[in-house]
Protein backbone atom coordinates (compact mmCIF):
# COMPACT_ATOMS: atom_id res chain seq x y z
CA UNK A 1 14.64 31.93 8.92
CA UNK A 2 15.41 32.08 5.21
CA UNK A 3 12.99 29.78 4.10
CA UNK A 4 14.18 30.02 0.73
CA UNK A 5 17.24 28.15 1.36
CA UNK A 6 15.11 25.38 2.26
CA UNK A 7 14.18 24.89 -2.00
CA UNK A 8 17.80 24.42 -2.67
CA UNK A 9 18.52 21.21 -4.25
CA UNK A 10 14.66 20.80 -4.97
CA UNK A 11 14.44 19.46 -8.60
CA UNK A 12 13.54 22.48 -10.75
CA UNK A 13 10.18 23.51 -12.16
CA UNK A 14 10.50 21.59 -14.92
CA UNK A 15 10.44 17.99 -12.67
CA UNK A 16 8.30 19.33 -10.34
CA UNK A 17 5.98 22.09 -10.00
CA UNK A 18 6.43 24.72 -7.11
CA UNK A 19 3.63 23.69 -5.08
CA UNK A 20 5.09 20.16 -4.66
CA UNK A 21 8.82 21.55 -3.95
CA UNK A 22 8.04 23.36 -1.24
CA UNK A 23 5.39 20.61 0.12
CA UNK A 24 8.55 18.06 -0.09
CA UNK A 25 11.09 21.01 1.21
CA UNK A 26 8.91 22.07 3.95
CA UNK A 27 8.42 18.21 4.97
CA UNK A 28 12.09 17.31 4.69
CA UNK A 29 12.78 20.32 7.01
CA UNK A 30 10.14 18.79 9.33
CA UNK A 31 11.86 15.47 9.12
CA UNK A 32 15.20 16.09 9.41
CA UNK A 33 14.54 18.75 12.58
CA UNK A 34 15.41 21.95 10.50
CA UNK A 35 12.05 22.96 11.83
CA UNK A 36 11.69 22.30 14.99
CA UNK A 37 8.29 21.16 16.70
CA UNK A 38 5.83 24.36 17.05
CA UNK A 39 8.10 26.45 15.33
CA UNK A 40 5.34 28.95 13.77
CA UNK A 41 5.65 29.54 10.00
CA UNK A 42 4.88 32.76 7.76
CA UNK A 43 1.28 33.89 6.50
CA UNK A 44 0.71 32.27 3.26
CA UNK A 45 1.00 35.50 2.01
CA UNK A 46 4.19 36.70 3.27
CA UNK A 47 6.24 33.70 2.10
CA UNK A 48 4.68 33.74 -1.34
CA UNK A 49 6.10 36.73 -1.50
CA UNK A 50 9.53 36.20 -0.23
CA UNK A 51 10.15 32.78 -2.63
CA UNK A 52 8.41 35.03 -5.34
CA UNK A 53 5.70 32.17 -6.48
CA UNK A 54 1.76 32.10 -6.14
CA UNK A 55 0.01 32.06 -2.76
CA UNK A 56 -1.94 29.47 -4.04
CA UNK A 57 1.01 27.07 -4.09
CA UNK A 58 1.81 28.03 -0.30
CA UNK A 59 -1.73 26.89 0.81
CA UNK A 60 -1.68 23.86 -1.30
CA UNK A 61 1.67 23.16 0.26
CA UNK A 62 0.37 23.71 4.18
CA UNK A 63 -2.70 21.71 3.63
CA UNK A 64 -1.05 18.82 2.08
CA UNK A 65 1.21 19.20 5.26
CA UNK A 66 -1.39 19.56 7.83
CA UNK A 67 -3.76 16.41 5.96
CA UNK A 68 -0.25 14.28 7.08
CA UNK A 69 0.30 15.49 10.66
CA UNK A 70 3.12 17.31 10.35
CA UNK A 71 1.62 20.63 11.03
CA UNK A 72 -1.29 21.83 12.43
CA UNK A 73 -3.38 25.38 12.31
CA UNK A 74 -5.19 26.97 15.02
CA UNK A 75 -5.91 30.68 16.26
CA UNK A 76 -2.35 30.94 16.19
CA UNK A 77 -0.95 30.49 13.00
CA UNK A 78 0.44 27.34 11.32
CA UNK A 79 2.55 25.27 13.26
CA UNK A 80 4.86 22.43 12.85
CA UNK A 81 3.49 19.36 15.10
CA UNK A 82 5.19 17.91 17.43
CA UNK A 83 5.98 13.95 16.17
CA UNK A 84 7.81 12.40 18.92
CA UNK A 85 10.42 11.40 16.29
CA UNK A 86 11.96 8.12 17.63
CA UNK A 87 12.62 6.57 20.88
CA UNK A 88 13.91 3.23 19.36
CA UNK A 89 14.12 0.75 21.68
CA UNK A 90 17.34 -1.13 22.16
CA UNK A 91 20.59 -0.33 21.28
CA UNK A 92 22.11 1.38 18.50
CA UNK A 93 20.79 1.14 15.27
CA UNK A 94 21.52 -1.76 12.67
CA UNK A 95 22.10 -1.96 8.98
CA UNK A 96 19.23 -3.94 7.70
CA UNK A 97 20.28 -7.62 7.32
CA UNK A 98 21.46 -8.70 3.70
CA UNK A 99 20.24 -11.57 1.78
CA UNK A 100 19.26 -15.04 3.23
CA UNK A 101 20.76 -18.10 2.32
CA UNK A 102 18.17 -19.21 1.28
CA UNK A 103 17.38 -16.11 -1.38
CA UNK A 104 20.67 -17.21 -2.61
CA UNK A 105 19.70 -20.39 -4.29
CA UNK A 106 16.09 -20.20 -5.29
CA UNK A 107 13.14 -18.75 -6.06
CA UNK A 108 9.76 -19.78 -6.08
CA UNK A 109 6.39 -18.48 -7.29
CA UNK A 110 2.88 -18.44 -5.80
CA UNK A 111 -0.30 -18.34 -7.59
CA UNK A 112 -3.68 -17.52 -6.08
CA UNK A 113 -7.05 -18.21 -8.33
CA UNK A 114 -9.93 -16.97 -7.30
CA UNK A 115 -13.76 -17.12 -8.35
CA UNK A 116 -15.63 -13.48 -9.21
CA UNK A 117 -19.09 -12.95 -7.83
CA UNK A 118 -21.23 -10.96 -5.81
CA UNK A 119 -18.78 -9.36 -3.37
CA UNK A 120 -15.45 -10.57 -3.93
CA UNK A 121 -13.00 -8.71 -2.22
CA UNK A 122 -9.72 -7.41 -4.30
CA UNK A 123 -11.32 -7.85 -7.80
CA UNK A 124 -11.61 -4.20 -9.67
CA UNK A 125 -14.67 -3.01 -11.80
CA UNK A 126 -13.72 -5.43 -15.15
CA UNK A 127 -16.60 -4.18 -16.96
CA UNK A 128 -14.95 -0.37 -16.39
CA UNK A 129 -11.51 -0.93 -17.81
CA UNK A 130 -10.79 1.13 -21.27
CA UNK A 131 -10.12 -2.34 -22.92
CA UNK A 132 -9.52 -0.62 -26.65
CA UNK A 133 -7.46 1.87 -25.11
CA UNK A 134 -5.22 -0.88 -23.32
CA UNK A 135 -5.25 -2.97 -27.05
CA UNK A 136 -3.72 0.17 -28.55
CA UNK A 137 -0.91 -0.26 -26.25
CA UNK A 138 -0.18 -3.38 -26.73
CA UNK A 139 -0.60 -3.27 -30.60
CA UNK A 140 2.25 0.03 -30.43
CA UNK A 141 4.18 -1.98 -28.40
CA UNK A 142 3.95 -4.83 -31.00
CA UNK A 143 4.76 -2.68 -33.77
CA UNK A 144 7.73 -1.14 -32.22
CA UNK A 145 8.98 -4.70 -31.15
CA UNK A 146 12.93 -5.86 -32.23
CA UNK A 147 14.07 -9.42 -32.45
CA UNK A 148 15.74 -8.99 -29.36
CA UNK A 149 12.30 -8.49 -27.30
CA UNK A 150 11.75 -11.79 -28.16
CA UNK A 151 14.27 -13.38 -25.81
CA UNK A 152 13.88 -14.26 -22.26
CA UNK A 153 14.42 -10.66 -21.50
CA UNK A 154 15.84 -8.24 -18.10
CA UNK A 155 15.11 -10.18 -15.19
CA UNK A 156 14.51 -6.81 -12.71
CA UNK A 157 11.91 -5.89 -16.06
CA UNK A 158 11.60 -3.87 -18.51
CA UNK A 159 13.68 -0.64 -18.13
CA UNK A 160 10.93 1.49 -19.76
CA UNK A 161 8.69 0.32 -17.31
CA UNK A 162 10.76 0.55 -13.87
CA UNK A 163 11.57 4.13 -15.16
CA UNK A 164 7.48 5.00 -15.37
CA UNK A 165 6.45 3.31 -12.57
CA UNK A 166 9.81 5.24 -10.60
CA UNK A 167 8.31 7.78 -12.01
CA UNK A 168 5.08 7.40 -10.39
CA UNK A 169 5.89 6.54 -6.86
CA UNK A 170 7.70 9.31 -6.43
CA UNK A 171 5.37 11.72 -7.59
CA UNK A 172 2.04 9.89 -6.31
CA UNK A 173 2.99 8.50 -2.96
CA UNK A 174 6.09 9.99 -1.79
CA UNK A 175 8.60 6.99 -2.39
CA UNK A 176 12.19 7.89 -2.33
CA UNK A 177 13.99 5.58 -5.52
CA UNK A 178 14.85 5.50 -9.05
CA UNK A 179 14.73 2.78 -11.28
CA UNK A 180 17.37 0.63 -10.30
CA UNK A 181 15.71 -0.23 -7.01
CA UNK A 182 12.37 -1.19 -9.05
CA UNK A 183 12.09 -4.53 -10.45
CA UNK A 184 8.89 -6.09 -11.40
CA UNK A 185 7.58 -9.38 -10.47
CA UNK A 186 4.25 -11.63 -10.98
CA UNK A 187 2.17 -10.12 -8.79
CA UNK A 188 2.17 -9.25 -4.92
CA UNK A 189 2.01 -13.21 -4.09
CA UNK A 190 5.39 -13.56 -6.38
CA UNK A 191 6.55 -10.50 -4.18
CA UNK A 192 5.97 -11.65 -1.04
CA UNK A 193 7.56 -14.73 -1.72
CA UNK A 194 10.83 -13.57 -2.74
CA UNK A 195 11.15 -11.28 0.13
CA UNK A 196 10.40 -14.38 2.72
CA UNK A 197 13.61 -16.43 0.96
CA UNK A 198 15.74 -13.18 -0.27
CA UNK A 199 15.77 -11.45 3.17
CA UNK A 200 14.95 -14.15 5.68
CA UNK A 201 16.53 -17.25 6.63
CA UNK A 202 14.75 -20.49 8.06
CA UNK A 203 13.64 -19.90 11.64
CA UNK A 204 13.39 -16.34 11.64
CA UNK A 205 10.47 -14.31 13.05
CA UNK A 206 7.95 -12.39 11.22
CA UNK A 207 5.69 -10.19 12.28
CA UNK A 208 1.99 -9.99 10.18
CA UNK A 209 -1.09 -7.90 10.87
CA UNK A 210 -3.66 -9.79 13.33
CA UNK A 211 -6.10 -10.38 11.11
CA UNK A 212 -3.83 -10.11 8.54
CA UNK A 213 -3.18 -11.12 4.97
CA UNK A 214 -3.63 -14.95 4.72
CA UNK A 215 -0.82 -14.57 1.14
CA UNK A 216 1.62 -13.10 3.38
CA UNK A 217 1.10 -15.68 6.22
CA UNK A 218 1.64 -18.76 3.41
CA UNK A 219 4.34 -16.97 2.01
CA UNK A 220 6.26 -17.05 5.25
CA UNK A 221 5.60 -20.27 6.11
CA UNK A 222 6.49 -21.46 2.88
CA UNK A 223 9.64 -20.22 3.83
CA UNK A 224 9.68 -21.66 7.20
CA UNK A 225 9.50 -18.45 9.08
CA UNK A 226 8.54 -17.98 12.81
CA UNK A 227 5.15 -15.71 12.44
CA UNK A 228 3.60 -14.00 14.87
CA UNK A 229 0.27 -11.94 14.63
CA UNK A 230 0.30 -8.74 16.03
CA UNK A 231 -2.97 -6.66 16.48
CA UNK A 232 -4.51 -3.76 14.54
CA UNK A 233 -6.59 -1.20 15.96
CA UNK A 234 -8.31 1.90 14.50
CA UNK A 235 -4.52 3.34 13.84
CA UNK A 236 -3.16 0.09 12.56
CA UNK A 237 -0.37 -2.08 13.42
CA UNK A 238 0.28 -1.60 17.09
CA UNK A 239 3.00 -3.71 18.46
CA UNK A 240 3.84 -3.33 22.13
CA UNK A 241 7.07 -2.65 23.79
CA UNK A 242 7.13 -6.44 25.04
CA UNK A 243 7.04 -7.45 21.32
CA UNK A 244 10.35 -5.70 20.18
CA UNK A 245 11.83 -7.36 22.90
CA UNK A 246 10.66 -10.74 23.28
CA UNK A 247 10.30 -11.30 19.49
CA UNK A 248 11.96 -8.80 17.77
CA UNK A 249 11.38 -9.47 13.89
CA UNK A 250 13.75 -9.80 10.90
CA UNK A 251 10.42 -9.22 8.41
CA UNK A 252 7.27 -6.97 9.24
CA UNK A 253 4.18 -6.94 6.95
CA UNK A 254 2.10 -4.22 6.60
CA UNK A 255 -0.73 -2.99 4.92
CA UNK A 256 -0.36 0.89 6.09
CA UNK A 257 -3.07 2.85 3.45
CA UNK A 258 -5.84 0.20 3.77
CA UNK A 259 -5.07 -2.87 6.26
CA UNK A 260 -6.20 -5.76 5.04
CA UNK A 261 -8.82 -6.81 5.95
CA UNK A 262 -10.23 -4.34 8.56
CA UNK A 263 -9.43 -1.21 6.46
CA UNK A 264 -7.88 1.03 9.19
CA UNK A 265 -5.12 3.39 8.22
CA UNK A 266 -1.64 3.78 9.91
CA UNK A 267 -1.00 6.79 11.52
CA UNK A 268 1.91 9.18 10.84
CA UNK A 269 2.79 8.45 14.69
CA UNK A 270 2.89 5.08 14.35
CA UNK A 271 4.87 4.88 10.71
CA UNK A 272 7.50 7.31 12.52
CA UNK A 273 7.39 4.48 15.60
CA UNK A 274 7.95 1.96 13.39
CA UNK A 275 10.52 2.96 11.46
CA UNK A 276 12.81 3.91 14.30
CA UNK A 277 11.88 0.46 16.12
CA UNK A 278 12.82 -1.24 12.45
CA UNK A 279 15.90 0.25 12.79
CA UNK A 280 16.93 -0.29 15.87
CA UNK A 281 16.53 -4.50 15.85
CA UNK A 282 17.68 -4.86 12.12
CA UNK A 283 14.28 -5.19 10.85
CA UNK A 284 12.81 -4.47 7.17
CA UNK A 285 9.65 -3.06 6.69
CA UNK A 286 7.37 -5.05 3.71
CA UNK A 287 5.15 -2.07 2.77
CA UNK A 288 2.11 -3.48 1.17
CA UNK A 289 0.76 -0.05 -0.13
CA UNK A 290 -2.54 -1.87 -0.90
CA UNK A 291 -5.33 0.13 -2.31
CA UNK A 292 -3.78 3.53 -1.89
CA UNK A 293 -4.91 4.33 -5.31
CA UNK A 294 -8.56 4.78 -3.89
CA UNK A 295 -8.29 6.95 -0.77
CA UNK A 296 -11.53 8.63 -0.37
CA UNK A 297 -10.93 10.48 2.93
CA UNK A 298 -8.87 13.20 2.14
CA UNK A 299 -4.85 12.18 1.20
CA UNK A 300 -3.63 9.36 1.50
CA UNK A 301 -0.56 9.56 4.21
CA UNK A 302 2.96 9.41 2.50
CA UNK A 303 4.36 6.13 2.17
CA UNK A 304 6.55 4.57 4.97
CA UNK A 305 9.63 4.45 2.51
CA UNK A 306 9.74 7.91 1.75
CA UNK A 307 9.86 9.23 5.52
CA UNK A 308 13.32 8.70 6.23
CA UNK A 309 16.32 8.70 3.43
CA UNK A 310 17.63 5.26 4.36
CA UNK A 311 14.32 3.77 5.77
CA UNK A 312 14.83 0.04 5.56
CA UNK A 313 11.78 -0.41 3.63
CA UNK A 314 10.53 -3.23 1.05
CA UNK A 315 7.61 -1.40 -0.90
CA UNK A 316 5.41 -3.47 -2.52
CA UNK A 317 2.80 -2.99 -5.49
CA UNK A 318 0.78 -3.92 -8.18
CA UNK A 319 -1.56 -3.47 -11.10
CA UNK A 320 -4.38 -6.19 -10.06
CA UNK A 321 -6.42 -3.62 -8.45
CA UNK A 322 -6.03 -0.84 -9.91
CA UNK A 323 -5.97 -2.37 -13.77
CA UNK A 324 -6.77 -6.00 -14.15
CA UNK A 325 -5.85 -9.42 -11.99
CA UNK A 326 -4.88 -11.23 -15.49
CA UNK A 327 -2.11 -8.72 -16.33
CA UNK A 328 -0.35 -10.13 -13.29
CA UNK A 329 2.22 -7.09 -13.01
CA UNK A 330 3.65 -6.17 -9.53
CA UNK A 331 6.67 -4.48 -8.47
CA UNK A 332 8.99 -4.15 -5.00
CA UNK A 333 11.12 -1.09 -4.65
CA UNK A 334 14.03 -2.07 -2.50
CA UNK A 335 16.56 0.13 0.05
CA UNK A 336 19.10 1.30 -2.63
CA UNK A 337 22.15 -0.42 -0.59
CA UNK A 338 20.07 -3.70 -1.53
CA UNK A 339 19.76 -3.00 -4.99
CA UNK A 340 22.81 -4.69 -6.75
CA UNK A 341 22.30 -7.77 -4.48
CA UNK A 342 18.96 -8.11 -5.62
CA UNK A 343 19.66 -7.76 -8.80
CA UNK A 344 22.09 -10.48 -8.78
CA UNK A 345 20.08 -12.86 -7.26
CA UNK A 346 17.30 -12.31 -9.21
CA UNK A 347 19.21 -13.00 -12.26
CA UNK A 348 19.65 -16.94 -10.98
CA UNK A 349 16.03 -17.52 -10.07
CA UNK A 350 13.83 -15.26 -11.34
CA UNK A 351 11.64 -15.97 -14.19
CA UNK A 352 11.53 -13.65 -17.34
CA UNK A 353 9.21 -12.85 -20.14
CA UNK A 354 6.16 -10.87 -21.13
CA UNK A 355 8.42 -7.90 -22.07
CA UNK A 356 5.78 -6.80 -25.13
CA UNK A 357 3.29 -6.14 -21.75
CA UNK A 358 5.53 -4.56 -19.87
CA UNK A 359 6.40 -1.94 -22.91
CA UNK A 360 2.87 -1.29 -22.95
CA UNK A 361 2.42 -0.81 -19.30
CA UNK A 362 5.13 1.69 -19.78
CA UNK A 363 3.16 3.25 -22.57
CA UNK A 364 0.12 3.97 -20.24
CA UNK A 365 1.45 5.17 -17.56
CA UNK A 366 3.41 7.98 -19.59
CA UNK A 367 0.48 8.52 -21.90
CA UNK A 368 -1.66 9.46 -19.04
CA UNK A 369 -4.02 6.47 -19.27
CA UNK A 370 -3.68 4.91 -16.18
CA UNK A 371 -4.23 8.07 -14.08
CA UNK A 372 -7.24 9.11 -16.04
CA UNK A 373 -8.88 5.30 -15.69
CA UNK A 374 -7.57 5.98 -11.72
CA UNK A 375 -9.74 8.93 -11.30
CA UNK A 376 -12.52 7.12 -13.17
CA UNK A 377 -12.70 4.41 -10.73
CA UNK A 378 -12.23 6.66 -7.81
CA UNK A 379 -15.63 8.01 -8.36
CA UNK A 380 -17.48 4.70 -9.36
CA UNK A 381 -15.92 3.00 -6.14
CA UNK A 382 -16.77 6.12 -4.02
CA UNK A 383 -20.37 5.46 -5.37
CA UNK A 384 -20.55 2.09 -5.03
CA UNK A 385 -19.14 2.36 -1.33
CA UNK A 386 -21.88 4.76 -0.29
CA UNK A 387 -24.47 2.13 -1.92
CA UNK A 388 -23.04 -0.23 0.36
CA UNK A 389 -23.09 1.48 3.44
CA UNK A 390 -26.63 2.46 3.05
CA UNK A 391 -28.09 -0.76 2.63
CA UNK A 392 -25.99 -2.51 5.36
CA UNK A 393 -27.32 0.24 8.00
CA UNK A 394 -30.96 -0.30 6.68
CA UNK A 395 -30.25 -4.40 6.77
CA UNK A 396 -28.06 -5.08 9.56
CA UNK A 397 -27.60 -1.65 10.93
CA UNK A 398 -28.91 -3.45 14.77
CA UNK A 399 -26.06 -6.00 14.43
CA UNK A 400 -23.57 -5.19 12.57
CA UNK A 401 -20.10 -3.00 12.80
CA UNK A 402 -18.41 -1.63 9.88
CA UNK A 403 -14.72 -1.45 9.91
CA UNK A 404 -12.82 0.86 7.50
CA UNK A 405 -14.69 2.80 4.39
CA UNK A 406 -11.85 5.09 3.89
CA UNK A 407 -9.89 3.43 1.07
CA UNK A 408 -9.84 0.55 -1.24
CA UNK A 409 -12.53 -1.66 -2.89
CA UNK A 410 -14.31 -3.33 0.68
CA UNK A 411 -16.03 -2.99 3.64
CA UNK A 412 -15.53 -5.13 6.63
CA UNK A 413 -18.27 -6.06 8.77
CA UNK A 414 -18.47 -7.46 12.69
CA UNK A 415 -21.04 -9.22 13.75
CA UNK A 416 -21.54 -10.89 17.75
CA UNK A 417 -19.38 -13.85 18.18
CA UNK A 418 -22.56 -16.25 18.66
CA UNK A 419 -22.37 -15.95 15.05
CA UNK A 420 -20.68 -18.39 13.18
CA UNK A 421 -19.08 -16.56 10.08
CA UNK A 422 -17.38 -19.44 8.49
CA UNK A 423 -21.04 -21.11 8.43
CA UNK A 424 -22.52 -17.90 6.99
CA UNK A 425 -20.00 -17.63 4.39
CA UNK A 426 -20.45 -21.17 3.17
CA UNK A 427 -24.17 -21.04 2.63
CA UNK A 428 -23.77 -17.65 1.13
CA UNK A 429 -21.23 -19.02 -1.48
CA UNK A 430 -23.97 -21.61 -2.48
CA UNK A 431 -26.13 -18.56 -3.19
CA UNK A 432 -23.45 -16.67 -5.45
CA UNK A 433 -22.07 -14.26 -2.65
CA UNK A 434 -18.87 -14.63 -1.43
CA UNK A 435 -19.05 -13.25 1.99
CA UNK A 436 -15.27 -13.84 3.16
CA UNK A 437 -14.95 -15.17 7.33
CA UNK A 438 -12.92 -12.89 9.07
CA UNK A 439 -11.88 -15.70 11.49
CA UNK A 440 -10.19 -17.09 8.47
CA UNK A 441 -7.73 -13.57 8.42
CA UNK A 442 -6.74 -14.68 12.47
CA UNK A 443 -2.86 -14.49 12.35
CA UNK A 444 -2.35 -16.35 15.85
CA UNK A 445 -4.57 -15.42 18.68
CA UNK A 446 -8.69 -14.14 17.63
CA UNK A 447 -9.15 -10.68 18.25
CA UNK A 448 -12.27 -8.65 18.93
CA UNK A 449 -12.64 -7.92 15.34
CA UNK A 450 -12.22 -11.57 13.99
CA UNK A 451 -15.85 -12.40 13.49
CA UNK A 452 -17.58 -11.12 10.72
CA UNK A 453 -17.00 -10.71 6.74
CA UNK A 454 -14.88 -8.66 4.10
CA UNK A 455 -17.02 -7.58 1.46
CA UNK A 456 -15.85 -6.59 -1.90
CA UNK A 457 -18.28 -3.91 -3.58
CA UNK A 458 -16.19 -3.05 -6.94
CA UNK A 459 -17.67 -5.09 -9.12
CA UNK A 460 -21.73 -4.68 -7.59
CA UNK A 461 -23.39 -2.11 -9.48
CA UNK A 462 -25.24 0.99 -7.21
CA UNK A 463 -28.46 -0.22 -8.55
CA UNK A 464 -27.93 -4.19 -7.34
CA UNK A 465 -26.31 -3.11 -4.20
CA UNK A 466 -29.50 -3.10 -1.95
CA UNK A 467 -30.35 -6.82 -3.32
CA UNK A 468 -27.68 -8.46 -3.05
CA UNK A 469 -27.12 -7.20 0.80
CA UNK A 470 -30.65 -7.83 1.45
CA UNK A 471 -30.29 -11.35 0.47
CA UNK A 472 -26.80 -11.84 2.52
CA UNK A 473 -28.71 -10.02 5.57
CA UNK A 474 -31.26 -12.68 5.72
CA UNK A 475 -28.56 -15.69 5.36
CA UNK A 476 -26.86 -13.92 8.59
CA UNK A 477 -30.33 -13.42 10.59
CA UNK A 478 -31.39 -16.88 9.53
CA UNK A 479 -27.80 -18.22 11.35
């Protein structure tokens, strides 16, 4: 095979180096069948030298690739894996299903406040952010203001800022868009509820995480939505057959780089699964990418949205976590035939403002602030997670289980059901740690891994780590 062929109509050097054109050639090709399962590819070696670029960049490429799934390396050579692409069940596939009647009159917003102390889950290192370097942001983006920021502003957001964070996706997690399929909203709660009354009408069935996000669960009953919990094992969301037909879903929620709150990761097998399942009852996908800023255990997998060109895909994201709660900045990246719609819609109901922020958001994202402060945190919250683990197997290493570890900014625990975690977490609130209850995450029917707590460790120094578990150890022995 010419495998140079395969870089034609990559973006050129200048958008993207070489290493990452022929990681997104060679996955494309992967994708779309052009190499075929356990089709075995050149030596690093020999095709650096036949696309006439650095051997380096070849290996980069093939480890990115076999860190996914999509190939693998044995005494053999490199070899593309075999990914059981799609058997969708049903019939044909549908067009994803347009906007709800709902969506067409209103909008609403959610707000969520919440209380920081020991433990809190979803609450970033405040004490770490590069405040002064954030204030000269905002004061450029002051000083370059116009009388015409002043006004209620773009109601998708700023265009700056839809271009950077575009921008971003794309390069950091693999999403297929540009900037007219970005708009920005209040937060994840504020995005979540827009896609329960822009792409749902009353009655219909969503599908959540079991235990899932509680936000997504209000948000679709807000919108008087049929839920229904489905489990999560150590691979993630794992519908069964019986659920695609029985209750096939218009919505489906998922946390795929750090499910919330057990921590497991989607697999590659499963995103494929569920994308081809999506597909084939009319369903969108509401990608909550949460925390896949702070994957720890090698790459994080590529986002669900980028693994098939017209993946019917809501991606969701924000800036709580991985800048500050209070700058209450999220976005949603919608399929690009949804795009106008959206945008029209949005232009009735949704609220507008805060357009000097939004400039400066812009501003450091291009600047190359936010992905130094990313890397920064990275290593304090890789830290702090180790501190964690440590003192939860030397306190309540004979009891408890610890569920996920590879991502984010908590640890789950599980502890026996004669436990009563809702008790625990009560009298440990008294004390100043917020220990959350697992059973309250239970989307439906309790699982095996619905007893227990979700503890946040961002914003618990190394050095205060051992305390502070000690002291929630003895509440939980005590019960």
């Amino acid at each position: 095979m010419d495998y140079s062929l395969l870089l034609q109509g990559e973006p050129e050097q200048g958008a993207m180096s070489r290493q990452q054109r022929l990681y997104t050639a060679l996955r494309a090709a992967i994708l779309q069948g052009t190499l075929a399962a356990d089709t075995r590819l050149p030596a690093s070696r020999l095709l650096a030298q036949e696309l006439g670029i650095a051997r380096n960049s070849v290996i980069y490429a093939y480890e990115q690739l076999i860190a996914e799934g999509f190939l693998h390396a044995d005494r053999r050579g490199t070899r593309v894996a075999t990914l059981k692409m799609a058997s969708a069940i049903g019939a044909s596939a549908q067009p994803p299903q347009g906007l709800s009647r709902r969506g067409r009159a209103f909008a609403t917003p959610f707000a969520d406040v919440d209380t920081v102390q020991a433990f809190t889950p979803g609450v970033p290192s405040l004490a770490d952010f590069p405040i002064a370097r954030w204030q000269r942001c905002v004061a450029q983006s002051w000083q370059k203001v116009t009388p015409e920021k002043l006004a209620y502003g773009h109601s998708a957001g700023e265009p700056q800022l839809r271009e950077a964070i575009a921008a971003h996706l794309r390069a950091g997690r693999g999403v297929v868009c540009d900037a007219s399929q970005v708009f920005i909203t209040d937060g994840t709660q504020n995005s979540l509820d827009l896609c329960a009354k822009l792409f749902a009408d009353v009655g219909d069935i969503a599908w959540i995480e079991n235990p899932g996000y509680g936000g997504a669960a209000n948000a679709f009953a807000t919108a008087q939505l049929q839920i229904k919990g489905i489990p999560v094992d150590l691979d993630g969301l794992a519908p069964q057959e019986s659920d695609w037909q029985q209750h096939p879903p218009k919505l489906i929620y998922t946390t795929p780089s750090h499910q919330y709150p057990l921590g497991s990761v989607l697999s590659l097998a499963r995103r494929l699964q569920l994308l081809a399942n999506a597909k084939a009852v009319g369903a969108l996908i509401i990608e909550d990418d949460y925390d896949s800023e702070f994957r720890r255990s090698g790459p994080p997998l590529p986002a669900i949205q980028g693994l098939a060109a017209d993946a019917p895909v809501i991606y969701l994201g924000t800036f709580s976590k991985s800048l500050f709660p209070a700058l209450r900045t999220g976005f949603i990246v919608v399929p690009r035939a949804l795009a106008d719609s959206v945008a029209t819609m949005l232009a009735q109901c949704h609220p507008r403002g805060r357009q000097v922020e939004q400039i400066a958001l812009a501003q450091f994202l291009h600047s190359g602030e936010f992905a130094s402060h990313l890397r920064k945190m990275r290593r304090l919250y890789a830290a702090r997670r180790d501190a964690m683990q440590d003192a939860l197997h030397t306190h309540l290493g004979d009891i408890a289980t610890l569920y996920g570890g590879a991502s984010g900014m908590h640890l789950s625990i599980g502890i026996p059901s004669d436990f009563c975690d809702q008790r625990i977490s009560d009298t440990a609130l008294a004390q100043g740690l917020v220990a959350r209850p697992l059973s309250a995450y239970v989307i439906g029917t309790p699982t095996p891994h619905s007893n227990g707590f979700i503890l946040g460790y961002a914003q618990v120094p190394c050095e205060a780590m051992d305390a502070k578990i000690a002291q929630l150890a003895r509440l939980i022995r005590m019960a």
